[in-house]
N, C-alpha and C. Protein backbone atom coordinates (compact mmCIF):
# COMPACT_ATOMS: atom_id res chain seq x y z
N UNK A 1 0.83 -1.19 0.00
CA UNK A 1 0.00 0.00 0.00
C UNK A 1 0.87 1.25 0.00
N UNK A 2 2.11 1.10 0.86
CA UNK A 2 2.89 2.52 0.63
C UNK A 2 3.14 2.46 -0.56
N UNK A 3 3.83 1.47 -1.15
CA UNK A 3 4.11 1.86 -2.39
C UNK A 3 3.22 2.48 -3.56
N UNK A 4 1.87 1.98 -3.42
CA UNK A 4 1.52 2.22 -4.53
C UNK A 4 0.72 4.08 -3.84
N UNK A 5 0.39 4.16 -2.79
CA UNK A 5 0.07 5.48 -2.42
C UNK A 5 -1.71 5.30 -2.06
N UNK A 6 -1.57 4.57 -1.48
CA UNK A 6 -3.15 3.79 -1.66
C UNK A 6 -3.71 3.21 -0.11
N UNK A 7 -4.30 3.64 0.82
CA UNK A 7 -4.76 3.47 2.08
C UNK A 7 -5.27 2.42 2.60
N UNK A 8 -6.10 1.37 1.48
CA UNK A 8 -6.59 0.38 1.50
C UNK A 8 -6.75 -0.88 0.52
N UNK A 9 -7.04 -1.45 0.66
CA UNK A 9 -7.14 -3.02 -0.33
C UNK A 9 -8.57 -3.59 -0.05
N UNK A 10 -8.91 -4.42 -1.40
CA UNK A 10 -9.53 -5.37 -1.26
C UNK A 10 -9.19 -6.93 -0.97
N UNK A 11 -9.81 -7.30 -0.19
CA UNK A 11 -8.97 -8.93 -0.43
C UNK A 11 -10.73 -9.59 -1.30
N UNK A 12 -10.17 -10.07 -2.14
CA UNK A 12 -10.61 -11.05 -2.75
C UNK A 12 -10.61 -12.58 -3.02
N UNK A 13 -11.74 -13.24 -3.30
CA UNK A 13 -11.70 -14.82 -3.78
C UNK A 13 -12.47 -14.74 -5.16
N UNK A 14 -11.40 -15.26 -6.23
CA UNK A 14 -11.86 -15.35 -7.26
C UNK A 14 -12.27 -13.54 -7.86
N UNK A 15 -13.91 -13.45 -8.21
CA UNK A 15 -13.85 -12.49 -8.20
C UNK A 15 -15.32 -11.27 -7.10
N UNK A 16 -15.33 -12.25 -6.06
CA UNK A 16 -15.91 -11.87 -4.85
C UNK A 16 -15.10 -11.20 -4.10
N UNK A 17 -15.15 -9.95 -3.12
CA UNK A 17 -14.88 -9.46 -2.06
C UNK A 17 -14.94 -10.33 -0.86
N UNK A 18 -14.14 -10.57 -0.26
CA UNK A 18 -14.25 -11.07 0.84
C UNK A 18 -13.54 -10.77 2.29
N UNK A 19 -13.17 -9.34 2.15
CA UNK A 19 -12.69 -8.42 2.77
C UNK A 19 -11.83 -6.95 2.43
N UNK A 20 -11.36 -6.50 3.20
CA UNK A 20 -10.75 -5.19 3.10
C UNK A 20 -9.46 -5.03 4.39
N UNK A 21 -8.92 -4.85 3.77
CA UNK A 21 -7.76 -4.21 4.70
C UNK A 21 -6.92 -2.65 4.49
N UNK A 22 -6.90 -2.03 5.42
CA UNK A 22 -6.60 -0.59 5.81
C UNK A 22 -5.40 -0.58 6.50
N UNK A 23 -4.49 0.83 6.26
CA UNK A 23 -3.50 1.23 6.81
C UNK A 23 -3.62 0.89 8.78
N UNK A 24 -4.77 1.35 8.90
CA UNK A 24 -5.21 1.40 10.05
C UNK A 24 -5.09 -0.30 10.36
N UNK A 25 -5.91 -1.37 9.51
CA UNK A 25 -6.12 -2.56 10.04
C UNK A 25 -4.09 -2.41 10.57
N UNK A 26 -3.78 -2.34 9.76
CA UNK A 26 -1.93 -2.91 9.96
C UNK A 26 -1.12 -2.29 10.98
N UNK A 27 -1.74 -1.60 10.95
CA UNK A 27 -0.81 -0.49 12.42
C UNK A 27 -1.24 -0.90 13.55
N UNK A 28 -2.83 -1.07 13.61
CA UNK A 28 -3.56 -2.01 14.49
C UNK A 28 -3.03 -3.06 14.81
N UNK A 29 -2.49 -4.18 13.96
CA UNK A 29 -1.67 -5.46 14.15
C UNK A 29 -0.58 -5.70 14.74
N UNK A 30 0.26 -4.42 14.27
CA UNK A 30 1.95 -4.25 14.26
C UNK A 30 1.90 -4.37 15.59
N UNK A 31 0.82 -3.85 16.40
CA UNK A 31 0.94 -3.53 18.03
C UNK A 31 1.73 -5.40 18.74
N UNK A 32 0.62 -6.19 17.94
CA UNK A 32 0.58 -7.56 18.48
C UNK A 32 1.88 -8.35 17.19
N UNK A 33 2.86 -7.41 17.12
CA UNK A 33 3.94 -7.89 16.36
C UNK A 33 3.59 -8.65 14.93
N UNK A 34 2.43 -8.33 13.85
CA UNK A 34 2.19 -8.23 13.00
C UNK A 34 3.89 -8.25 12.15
N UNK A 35 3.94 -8.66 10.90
CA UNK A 35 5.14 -8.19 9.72
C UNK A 35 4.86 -8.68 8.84
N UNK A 36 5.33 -8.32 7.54
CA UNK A 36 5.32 -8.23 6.28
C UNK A 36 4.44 -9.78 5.90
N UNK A 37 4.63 -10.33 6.38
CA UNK A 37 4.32 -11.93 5.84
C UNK A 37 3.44 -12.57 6.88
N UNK A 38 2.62 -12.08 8.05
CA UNK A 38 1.43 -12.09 7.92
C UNK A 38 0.31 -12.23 6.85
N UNK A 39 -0.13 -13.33 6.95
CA UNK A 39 -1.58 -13.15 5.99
C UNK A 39 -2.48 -12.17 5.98
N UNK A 40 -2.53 -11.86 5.11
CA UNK A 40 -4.13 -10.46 5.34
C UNK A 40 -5.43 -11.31 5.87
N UNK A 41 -5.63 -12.05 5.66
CA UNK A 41 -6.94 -12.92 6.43
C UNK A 41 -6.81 -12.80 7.87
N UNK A 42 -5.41 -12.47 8.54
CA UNK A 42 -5.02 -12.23 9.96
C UNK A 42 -6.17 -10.93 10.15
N UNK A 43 -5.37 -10.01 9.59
CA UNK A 43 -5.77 -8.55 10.14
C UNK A 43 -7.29 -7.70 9.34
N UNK A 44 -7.55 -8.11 8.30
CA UNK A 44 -8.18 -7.76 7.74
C UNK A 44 -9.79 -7.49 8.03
N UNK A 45 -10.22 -7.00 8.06
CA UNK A 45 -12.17 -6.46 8.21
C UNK A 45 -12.86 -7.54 7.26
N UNK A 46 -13.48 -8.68 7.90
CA UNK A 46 -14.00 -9.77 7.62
C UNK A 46 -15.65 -9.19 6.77
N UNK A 47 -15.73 -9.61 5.53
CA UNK A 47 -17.03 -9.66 4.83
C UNK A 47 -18.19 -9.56 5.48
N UNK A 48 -18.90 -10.18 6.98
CA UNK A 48 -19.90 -9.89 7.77
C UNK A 48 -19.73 -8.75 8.64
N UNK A 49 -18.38 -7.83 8.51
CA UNK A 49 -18.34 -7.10 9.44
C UNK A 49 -18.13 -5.49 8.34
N UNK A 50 -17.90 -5.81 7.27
CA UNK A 50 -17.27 -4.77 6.34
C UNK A 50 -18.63 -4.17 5.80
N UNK A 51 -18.40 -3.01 5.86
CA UNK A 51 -19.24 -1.77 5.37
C UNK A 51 -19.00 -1.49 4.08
N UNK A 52 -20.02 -1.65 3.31
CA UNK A 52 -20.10 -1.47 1.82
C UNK A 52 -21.28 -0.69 1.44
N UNK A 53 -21.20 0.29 0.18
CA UNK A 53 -21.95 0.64 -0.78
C UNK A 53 -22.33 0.37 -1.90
N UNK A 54 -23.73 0.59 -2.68
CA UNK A 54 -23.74 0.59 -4.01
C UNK A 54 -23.56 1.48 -4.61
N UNK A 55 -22.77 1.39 -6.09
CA UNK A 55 -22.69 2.69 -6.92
C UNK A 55 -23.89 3.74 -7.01
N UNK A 56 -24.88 3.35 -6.30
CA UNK A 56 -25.90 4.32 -6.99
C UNK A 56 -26.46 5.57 -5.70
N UNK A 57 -24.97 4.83 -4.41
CA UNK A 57 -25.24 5.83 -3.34
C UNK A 57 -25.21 7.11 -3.16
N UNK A 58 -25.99 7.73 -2.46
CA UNK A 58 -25.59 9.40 -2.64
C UNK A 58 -24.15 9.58 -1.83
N UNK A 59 -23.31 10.55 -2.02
CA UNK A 59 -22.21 11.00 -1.56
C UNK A 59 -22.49 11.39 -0.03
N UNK A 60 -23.19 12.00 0.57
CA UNK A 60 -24.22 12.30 1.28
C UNK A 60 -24.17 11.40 2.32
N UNK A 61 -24.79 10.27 1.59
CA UNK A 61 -25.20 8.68 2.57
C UNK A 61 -23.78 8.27 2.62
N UNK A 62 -22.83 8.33 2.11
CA UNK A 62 -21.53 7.64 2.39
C UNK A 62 -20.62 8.43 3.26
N UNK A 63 -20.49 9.46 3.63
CA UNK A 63 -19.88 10.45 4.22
C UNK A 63 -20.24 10.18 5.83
N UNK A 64 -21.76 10.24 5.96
CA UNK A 64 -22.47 9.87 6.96
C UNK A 64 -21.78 8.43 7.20
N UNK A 65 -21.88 7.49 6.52
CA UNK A 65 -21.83 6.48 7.07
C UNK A 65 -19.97 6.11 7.63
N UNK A 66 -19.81 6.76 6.54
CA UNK A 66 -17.85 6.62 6.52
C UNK A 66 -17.75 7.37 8.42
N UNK A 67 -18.91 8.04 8.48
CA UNK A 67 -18.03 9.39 9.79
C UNK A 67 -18.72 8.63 10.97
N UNK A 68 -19.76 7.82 10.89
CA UNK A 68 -20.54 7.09 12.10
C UNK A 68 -19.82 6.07 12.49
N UNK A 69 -19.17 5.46 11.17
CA UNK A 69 -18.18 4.00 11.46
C UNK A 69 -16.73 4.19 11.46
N UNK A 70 -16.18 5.63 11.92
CA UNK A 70 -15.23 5.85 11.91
C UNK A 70 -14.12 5.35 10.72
N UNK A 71 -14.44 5.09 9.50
CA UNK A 71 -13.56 4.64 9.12
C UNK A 71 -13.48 5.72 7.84
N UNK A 72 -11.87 5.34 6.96
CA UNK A 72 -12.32 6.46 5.90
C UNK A 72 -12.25 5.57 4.29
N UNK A 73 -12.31 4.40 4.38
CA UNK A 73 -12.49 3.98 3.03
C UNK A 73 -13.99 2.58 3.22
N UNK A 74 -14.45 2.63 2.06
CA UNK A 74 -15.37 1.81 1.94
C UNK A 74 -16.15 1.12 0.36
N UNK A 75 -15.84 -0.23 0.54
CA UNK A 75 -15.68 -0.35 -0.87
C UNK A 75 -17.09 -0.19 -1.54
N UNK A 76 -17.17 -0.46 -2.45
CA UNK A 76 -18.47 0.05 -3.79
C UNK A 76 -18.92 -1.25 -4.24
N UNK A 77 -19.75 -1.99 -3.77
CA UNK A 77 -20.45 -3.36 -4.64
C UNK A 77 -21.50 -3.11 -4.42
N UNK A 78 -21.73 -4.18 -5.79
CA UNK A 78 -23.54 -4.61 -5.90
C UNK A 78 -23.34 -5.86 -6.57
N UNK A 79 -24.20 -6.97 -6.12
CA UNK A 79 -24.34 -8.09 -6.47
C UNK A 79 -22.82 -8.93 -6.31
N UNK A 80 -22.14 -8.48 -5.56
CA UNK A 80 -21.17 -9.26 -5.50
C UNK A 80 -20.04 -8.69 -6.31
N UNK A 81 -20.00 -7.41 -6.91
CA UNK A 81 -18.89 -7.10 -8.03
C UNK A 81 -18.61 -6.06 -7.50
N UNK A 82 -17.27 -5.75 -7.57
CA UNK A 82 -16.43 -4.59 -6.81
C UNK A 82 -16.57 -3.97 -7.99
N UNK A 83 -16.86 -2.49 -7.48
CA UNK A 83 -16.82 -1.40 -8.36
C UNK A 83 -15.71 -0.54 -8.39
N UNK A 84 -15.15 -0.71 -7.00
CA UNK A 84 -14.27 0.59 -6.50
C UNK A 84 -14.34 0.57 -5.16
N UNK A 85 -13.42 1.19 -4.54
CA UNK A 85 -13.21 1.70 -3.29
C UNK A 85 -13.34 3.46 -3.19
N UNK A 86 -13.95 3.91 -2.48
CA UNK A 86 -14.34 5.23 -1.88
C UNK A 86 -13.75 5.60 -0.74
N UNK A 87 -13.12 6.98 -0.82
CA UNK A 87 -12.40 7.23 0.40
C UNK A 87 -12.91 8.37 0.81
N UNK A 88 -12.72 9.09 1.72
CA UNK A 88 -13.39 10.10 2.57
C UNK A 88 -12.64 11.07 1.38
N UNK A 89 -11.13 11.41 0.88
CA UNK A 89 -10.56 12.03 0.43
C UNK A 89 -10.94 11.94 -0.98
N UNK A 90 -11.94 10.99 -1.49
CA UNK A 90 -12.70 11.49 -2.83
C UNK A 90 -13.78 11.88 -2.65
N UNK A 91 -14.29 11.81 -1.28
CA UNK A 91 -15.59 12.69 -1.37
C UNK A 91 -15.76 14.17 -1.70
N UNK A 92 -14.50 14.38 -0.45
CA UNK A 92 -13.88 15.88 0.13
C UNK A 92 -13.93 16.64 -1.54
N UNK A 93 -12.91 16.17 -2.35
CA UNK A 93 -12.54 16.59 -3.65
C UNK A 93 -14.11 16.97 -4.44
N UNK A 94 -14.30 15.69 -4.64
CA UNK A 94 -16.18 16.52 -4.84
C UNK A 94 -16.75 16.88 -4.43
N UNK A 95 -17.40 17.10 -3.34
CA UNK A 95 -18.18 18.27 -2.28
C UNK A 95 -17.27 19.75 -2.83
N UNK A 96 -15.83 19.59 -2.29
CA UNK A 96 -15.38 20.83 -2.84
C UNK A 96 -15.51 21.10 -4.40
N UNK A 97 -15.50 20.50 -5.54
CA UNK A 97 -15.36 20.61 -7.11
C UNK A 97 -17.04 21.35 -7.10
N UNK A 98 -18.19 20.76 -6.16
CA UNK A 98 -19.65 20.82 -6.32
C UNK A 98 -20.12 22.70 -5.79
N UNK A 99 -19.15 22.40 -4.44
CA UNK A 99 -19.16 23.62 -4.09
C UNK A 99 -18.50 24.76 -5.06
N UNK A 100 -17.54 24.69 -5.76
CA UNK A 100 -17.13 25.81 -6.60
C UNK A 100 -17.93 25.95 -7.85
N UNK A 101 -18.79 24.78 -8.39
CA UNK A 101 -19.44 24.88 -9.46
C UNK A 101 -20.80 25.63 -9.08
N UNK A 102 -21.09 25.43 -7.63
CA UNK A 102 -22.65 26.15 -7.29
C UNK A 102 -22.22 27.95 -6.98
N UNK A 103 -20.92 28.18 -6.49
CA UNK A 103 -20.57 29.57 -6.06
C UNK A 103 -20.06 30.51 -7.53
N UNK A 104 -19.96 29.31 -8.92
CA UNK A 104 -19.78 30.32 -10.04
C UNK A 104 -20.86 30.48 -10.46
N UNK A 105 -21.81 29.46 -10.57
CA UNK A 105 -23.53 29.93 -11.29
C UNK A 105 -24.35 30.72 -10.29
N UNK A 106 -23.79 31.15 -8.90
CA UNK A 106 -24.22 32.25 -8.19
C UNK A 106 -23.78 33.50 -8.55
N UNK A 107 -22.21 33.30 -8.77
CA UNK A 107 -22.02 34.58 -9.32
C UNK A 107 -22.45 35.11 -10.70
N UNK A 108 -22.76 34.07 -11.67
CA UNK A 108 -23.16 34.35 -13.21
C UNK A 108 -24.31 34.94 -12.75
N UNK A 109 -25.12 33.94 -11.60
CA UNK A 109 -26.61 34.61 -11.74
C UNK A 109 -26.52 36.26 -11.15
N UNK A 110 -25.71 36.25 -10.12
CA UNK A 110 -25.80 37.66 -9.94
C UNK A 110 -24.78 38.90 -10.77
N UNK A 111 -24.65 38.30 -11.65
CA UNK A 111 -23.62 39.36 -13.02
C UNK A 111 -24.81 39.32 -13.80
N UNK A 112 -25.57 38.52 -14.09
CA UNK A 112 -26.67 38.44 -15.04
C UNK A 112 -25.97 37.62 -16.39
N UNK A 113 -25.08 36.84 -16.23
CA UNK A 113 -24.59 36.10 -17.11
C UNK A 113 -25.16 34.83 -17.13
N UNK A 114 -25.81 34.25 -16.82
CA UNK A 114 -26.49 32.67 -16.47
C UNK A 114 -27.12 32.20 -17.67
């Protein structure tokens, strides 16, 4: 994960989700002398316990849910197919991109340019 610049993983079987593991799961571990060659099935956020969305969630509902379950990534399925992983830090980016697009068609509207 350092290497690639990336906070979290999926663990997979085949092409099912069957967990997730986070910077956090590993730092969490390291405590109980965790290393490199640990299995991720050790440390990892088990499928009955992992918090997931569908693509068709509002940003809204995931933010909420990311900030109730303390966590900041959460992956994206439906029917069993990974879509993606969602992080608090791609929400942020769009809320802010949403917010600058609503504060220029305020200003068009009030230039009378709209």
């Amino acid at each position: 994960m350092v290497k690639a610049d990336i906070g979290s993983v999926l663990v997979t079987e085949g092409s099912r989700c069957v967990g997730i593991v986070t910077e956090r799961d590993y730092l969490k571990s390291s405590i109980n002398e965790t290393s490199a060659n640990t299995p991720v099935g050790q440390i990892m956020c088990p499928p009955e316990k992992m918090i997931s969305v569908e693509p068709n969630t509002k940003l809204q509902t995931c933010l909420e849910l990311m900030n109730a379950n303390q966590i900041r990534h959460v992956p994206v399925l439906s029917d069993g197919k990974i879509h993606g992983v969602l992080s608090i830090k791609d929400i942020v980016r769009q809320l802010v991109e949403d917010q600058q697009d609503e504060v220029q068609r305020l200003a068009d509207f009030i230039a009378g340019t709209y």
